[in-house]
Protein backbone atom coordinates (compact mmCIF):
# COMPACT_ATOMS: atom_id res chain seq x y z
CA UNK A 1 0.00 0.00 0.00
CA UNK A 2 1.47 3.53 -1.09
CA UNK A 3 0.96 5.90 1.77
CA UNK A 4 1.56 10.11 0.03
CA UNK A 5 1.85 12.25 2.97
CA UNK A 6 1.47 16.54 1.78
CA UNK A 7 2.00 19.02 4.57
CA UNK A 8 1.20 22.28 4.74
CA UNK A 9 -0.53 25.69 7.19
CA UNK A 10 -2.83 26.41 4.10
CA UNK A 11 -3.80 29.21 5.86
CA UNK A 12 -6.16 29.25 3.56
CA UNK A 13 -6.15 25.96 1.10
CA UNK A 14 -6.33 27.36 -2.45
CA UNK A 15 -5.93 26.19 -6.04
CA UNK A 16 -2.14 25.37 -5.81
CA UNK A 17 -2.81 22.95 -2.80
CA UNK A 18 -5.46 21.39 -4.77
CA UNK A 19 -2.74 20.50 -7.45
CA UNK A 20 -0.33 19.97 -4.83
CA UNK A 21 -2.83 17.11 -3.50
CA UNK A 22 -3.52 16.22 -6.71
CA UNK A 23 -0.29 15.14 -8.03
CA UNK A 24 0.77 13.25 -4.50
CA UNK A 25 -2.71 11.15 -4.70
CA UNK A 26 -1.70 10.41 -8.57
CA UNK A 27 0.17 6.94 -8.09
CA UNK A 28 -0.90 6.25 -3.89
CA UNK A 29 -3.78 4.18 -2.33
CA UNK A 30 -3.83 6.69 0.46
CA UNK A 31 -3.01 10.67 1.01
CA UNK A 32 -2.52 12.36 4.04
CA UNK A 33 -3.09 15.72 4.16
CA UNK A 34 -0.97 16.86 7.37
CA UNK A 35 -2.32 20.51 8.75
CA UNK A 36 0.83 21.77 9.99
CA UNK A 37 0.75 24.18 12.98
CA UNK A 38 -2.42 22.43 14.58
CA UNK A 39 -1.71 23.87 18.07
CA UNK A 40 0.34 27.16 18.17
CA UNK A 41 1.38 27.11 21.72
CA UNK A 42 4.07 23.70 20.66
CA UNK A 43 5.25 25.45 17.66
CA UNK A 44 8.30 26.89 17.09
CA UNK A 45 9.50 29.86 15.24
CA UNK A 46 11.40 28.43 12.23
CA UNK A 47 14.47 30.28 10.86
CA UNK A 48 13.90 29.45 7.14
CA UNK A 49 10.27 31.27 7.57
CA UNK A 50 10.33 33.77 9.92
CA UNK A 51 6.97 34.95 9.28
CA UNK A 52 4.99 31.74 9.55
CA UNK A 53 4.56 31.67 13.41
CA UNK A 54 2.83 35.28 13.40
CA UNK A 55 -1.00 35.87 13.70
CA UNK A 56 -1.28 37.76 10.35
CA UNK A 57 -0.22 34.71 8.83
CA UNK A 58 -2.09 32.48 10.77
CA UNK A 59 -6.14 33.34 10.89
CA UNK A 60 -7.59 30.24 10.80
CA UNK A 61 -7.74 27.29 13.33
CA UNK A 62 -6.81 23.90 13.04
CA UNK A 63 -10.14 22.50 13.00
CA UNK A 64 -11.33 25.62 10.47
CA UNK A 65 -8.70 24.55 7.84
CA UNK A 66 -9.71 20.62 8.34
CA UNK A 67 -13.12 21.68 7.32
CA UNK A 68 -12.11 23.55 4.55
CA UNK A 69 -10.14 20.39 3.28
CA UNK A 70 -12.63 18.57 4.10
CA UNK A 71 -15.21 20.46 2.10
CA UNK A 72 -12.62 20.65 -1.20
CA UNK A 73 -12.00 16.87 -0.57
CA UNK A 74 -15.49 16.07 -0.42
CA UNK A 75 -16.25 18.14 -3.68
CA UNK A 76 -13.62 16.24 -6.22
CA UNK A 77 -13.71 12.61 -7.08
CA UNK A 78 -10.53 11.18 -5.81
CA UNK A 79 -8.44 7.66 -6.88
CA UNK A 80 -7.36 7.08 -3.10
CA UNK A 81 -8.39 7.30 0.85
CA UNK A 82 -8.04 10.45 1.91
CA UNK A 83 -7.57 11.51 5.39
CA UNK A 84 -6.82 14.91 7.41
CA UNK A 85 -4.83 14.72 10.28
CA UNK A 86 -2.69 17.59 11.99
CA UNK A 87 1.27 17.38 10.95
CA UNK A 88 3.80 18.91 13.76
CA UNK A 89 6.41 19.94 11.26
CA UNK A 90 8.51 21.15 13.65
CA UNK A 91 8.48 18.10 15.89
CA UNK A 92 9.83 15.47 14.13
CA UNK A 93 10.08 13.18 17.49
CA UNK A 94 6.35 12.37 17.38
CA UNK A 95 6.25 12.51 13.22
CA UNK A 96 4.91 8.54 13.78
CA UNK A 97 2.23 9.32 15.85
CA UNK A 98 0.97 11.40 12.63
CA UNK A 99 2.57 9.56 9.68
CA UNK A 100 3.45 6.02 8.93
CA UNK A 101 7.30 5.95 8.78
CA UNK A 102 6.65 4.10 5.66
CA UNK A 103 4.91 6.96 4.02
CA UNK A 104 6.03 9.31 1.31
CA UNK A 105 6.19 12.62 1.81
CA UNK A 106 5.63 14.79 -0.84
CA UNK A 107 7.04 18.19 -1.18
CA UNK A 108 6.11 20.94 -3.80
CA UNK A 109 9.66 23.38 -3.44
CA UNK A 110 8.67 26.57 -3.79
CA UNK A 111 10.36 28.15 -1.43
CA UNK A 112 13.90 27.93 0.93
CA UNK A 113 11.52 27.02 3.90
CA UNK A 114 10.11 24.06 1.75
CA UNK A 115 14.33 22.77 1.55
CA UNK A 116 14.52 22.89 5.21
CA UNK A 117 11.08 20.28 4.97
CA UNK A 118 12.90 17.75 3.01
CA UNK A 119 16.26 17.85 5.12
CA UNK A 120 14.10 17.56 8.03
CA UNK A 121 12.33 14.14 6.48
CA UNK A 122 15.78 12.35 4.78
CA UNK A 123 17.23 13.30 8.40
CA UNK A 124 14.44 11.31 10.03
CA UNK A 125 14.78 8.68 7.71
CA UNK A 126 11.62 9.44 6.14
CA UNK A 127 11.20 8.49 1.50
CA UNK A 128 10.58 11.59 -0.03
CA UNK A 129 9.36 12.65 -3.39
CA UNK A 130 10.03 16.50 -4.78
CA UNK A 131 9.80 18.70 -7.47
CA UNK A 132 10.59 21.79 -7.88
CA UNK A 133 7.85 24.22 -9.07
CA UNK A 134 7.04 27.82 -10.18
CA UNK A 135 4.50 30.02 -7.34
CA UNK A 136 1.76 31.74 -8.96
CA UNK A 137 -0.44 32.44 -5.90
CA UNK A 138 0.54 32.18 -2.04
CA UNK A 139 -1.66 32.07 1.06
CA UNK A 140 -0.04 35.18 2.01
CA UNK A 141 -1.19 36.69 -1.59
CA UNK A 142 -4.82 35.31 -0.95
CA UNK A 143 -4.86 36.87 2.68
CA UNK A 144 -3.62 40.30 1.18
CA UNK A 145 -6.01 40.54 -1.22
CA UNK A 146 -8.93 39.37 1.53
CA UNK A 147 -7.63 42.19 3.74
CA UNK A 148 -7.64 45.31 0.77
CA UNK A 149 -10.94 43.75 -0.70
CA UNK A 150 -9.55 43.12 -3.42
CA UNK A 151 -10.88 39.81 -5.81
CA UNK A 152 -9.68 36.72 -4.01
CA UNK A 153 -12.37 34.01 -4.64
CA UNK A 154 -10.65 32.53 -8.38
CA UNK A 155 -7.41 31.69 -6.35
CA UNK A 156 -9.77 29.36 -4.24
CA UNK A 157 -11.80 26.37 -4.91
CA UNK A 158 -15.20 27.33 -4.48
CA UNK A 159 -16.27 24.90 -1.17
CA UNK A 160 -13.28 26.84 0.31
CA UNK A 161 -14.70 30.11 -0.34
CA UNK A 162 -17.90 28.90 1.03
CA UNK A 163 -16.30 28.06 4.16
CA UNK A 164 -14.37 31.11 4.50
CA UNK A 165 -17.65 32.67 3.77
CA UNK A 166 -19.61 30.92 6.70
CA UNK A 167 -16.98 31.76 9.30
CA UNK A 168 -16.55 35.22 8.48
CA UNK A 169 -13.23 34.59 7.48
CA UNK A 170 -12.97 37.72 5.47
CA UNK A 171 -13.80 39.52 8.76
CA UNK A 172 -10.80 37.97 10.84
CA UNK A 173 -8.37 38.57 8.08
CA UNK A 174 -8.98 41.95 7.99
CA UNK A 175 -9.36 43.08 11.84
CA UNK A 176 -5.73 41.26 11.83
CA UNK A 177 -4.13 42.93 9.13
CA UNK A 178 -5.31 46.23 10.83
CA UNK A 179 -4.03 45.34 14.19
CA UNK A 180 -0.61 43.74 13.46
């Protein structure tokens, strides 16, 4: 059995996640999508992202971003299980309790952060798959343009929006971006 493992914040989950997702369930029986930060208070600040520990970049909870995978996951016909569990990146002592050692780990390299992931997983012993890739929209982006009111709802799949919608997500973003 082919266990893909794809971590990320998606703070929120947009279209490149979706592909990101996509191409690690292509080949596997099984995907794990690992929500990385689940519980703030146990992460740490990470040197190759500065940024990723602060509120601005961090509106949603845990259980908030499960649903909106959830929803996405729900709304696609996929070729393998699927299953959401929280990832503590930063932790890789308890990486088993999350993750089948046995399990791929997928990594989309966008950025110097997403090198320190894959040093982090050959250190641990873990298989890893990569490619390197080309950004065309962040989370960051997608919060920006939810905190100037600017068009954000085409970088999004549409049960995400929904979701974002519900929990006046559009609201938080922008109280934050005014306060930090």
């Amino acid at each position: 059995m082919h266990v893909a493992h794809i971590q990320g914040r998606f703070q929120p989950f947009h279209r490149e996640h979706a592909d990101y997702a996509r191409w690690a369930a292509e080949d596997s029986d099984k995907l794990i999508i690992g929500i990385t930060r689940p519980d703030p208070s146990v992460s740490s600040k990470e040197e190759a992202d500065p940024k990723r520990h602060l509120k601005k970049h961090n509106p949603f909870f845990y259980f908030e971003r499960k649903n909106m995978i959830k929803s996405f996951v729900e709304s696609k016909s996929w070729s393998c299980e699927i299953e959401l569990l929280p990832f503590p990146i930063s932790n890789p002592d308890i990486w088993d309790h999350y993750a089948p050692p046995s399990a791929t780990h997928y990594v989309n390299v966008l950025e110097p952060w997403h090198k320190v992931k894959i040093e982090r997983f050959r250190d641990a012993g873990r298989q890893v798959e990569y490619k390197h890739d080309k950004r065309e929209v962040s989370s960051t982006d997608i919060r920006k343009m939810i905190a100037h009111g600017d068009p954000w709802e085409h970088e999004v799949p549409d049960a995400v929006v929904n979701h974002i919608k519900n929990i006046n997500g559009k609201k938080r973003i922008r109280r934050i971006w005014e306060t930090d």
